[in-house]
C-alpha atoms as a PDB file:
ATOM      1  CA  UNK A   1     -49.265   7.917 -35.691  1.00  0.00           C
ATOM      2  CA  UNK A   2     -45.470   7.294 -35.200  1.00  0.00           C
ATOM      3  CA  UNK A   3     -46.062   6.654 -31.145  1.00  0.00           C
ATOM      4  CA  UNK A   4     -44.986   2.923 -30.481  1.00  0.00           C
ATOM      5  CA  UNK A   5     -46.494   2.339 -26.893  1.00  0.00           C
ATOM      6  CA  UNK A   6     -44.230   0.095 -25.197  1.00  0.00           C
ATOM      7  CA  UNK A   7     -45.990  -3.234 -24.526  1.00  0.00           C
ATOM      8  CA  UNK A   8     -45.112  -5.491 -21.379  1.00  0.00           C
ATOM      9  CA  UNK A   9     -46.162  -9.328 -21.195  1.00  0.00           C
ATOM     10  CA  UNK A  10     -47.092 -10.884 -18.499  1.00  0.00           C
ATOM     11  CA  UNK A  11     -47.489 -14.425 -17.249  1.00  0.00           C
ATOM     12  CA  UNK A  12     -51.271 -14.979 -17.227  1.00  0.00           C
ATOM     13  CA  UNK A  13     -51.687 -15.492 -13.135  1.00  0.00           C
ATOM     14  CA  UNK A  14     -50.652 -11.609 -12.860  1.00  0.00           C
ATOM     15  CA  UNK A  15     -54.382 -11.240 -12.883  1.00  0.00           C
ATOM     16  CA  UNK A  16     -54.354 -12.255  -9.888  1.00  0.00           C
ATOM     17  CA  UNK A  17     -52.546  -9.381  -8.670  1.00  0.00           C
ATOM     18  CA  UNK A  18     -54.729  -7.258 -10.437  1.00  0.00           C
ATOM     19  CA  UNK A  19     -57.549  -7.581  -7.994  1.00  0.00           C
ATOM     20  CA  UNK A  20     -60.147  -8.869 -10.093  1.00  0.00           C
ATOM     21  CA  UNK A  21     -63.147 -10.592  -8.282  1.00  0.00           C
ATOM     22  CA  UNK A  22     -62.941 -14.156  -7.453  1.00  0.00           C
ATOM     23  CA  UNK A  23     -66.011 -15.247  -9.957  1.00  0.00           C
ATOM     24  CA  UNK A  24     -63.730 -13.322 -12.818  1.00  0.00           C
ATOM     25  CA  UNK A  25     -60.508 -15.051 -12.204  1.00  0.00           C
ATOM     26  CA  UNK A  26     -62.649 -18.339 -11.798  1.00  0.00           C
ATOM     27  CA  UNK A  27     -63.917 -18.066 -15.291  1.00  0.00           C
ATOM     28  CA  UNK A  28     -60.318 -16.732 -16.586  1.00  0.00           C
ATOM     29  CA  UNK A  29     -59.304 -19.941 -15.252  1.00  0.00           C
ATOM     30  CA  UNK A  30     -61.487 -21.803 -17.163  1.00  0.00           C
ATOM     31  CA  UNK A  31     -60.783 -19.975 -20.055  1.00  0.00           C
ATOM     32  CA  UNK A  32     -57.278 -20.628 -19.697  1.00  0.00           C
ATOM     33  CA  UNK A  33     -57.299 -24.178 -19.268  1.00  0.00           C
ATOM     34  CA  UNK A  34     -60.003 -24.482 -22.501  1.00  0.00           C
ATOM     35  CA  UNK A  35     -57.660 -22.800 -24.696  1.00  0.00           C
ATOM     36  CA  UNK A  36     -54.414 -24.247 -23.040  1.00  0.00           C
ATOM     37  CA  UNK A  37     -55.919 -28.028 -24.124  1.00  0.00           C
ATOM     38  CA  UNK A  38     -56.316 -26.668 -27.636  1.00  0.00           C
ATOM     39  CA  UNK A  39     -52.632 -25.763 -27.426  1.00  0.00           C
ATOM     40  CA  UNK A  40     -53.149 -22.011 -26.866  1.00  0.00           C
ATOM     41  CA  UNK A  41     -51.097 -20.152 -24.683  1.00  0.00           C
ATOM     42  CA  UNK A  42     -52.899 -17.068 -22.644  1.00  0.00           C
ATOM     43  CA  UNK A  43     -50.532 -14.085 -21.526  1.00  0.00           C
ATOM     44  CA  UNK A  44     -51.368 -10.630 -20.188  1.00  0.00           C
ATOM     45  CA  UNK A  45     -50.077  -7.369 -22.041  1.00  0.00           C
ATOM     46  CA  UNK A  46     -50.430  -4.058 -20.976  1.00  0.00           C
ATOM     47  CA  UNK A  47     -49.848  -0.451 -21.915  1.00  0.00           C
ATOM     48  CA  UNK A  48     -48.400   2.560 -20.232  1.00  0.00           C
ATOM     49  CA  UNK A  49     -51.432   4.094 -20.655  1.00  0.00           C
ATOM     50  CA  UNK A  50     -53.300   1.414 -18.231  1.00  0.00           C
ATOM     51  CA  UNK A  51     -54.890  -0.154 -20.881  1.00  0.00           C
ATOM     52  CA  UNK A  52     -54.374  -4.178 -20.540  1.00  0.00           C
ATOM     53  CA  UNK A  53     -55.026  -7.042 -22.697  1.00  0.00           C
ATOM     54  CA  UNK A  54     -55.563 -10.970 -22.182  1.00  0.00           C
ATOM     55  CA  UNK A  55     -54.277 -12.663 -25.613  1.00  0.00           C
ATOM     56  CA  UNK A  56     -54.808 -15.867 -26.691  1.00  0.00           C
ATOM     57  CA  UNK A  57     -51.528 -17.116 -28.673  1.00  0.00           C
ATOM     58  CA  UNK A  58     -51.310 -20.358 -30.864  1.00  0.00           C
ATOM     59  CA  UNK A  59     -48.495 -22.067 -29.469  1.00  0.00           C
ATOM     60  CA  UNK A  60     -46.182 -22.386 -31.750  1.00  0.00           C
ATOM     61  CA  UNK A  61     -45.879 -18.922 -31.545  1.00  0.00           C
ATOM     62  CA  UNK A  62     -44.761 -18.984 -28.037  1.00  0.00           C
ATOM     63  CA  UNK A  63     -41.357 -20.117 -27.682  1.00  0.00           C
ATOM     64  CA  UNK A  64     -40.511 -16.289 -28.096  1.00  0.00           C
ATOM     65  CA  UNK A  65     -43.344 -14.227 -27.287  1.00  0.00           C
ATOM     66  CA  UNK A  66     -42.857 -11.785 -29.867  1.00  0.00           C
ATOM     67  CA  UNK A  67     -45.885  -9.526 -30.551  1.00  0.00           C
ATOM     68  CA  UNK A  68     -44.909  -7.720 -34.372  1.00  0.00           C
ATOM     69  CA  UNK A  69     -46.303  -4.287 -34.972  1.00  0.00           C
ATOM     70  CA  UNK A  70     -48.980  -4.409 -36.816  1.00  0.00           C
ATOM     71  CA  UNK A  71     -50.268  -6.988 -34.086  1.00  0.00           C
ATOM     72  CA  UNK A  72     -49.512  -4.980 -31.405  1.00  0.00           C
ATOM     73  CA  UNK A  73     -51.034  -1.718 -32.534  1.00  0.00           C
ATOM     74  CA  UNK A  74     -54.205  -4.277 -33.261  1.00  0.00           C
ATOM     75  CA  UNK A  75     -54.103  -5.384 -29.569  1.00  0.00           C
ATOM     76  CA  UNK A  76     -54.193  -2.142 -28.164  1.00  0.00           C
ATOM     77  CA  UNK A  77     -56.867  -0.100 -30.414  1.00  0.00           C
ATOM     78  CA  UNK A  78     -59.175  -3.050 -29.455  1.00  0.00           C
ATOM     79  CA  UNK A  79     -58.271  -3.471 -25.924  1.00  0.00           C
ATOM     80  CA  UNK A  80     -58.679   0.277 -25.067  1.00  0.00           C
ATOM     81  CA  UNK A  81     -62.035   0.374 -27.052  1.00  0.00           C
ATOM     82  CA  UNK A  82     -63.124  -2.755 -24.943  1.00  0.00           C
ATOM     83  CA  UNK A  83     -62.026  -1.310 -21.559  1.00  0.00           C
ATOM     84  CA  UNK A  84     -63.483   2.079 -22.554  1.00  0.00           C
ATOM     85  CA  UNK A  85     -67.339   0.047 -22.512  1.00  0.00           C
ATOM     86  CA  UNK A  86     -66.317  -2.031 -19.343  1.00  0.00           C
ATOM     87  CA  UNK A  87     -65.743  -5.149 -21.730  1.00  0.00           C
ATOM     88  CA  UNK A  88     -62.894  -7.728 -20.286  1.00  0.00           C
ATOM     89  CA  UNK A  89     -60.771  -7.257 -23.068  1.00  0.00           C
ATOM     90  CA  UNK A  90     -60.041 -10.961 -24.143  1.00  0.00           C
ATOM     91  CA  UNK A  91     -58.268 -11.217 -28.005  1.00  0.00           C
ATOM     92  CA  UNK A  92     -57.513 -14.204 -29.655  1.00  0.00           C
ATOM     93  CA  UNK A  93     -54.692 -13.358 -32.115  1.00  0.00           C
ATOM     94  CA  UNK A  94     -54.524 -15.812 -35.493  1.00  0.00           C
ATOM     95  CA  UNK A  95     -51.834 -15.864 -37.998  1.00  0.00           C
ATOM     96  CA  UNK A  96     -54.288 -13.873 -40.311  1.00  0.00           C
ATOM     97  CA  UNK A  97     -54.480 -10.983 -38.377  1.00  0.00           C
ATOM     98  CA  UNK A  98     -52.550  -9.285 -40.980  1.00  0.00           C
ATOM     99  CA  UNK A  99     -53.980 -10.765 -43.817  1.00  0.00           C
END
């Protein structure tokens, strides 16, 4: 489709910002700090378009958060169909995502 949407990252307590309900960020939280012991790291993207995105990295992925295309176009077709049906769009992205 040729249109890159330019993706922003954002440190994962923007959510708060966002004005999600407190029983939301509460379980956020949790999720964070599961996936944080396992070595994940959790950060925010969003979209011009509104649409956002809470992705789960492996770590050692993280020095540079560097999201490459093919992950990135990933991210946001399933984050916008997830929004679309009122689903918190949560991804967990794995080395094999372009396998």
């Amino acid at each position: 489709m040729g249109h890159h949407l330019k993706v922003t990252i954002w440190p994962f307590r923007v959510l708060r910002k966002i004005g999600f309900s407190a029983s939301r960020i509460t379980r956020l939280e949790r999720l964070r700090r599961r996936h944080e012991a396992l070595g994940h790291a959790l950060i925010v993207v969003s979209w011009p378009d509104g649409v956002w995105c809470v992705l789960i990295l492996h770590t050692e992925r993280f020095g540079a958060v560097a999201l490459d295309e093919p992950e990135k176009l990933y991210a946001y077709h399933e984050a916008r169909q997830m929004v679309s049906e009122s689903i918190v769009p949560i991804l967990h992205l794995r080395h094999e995502i372009h396998a």
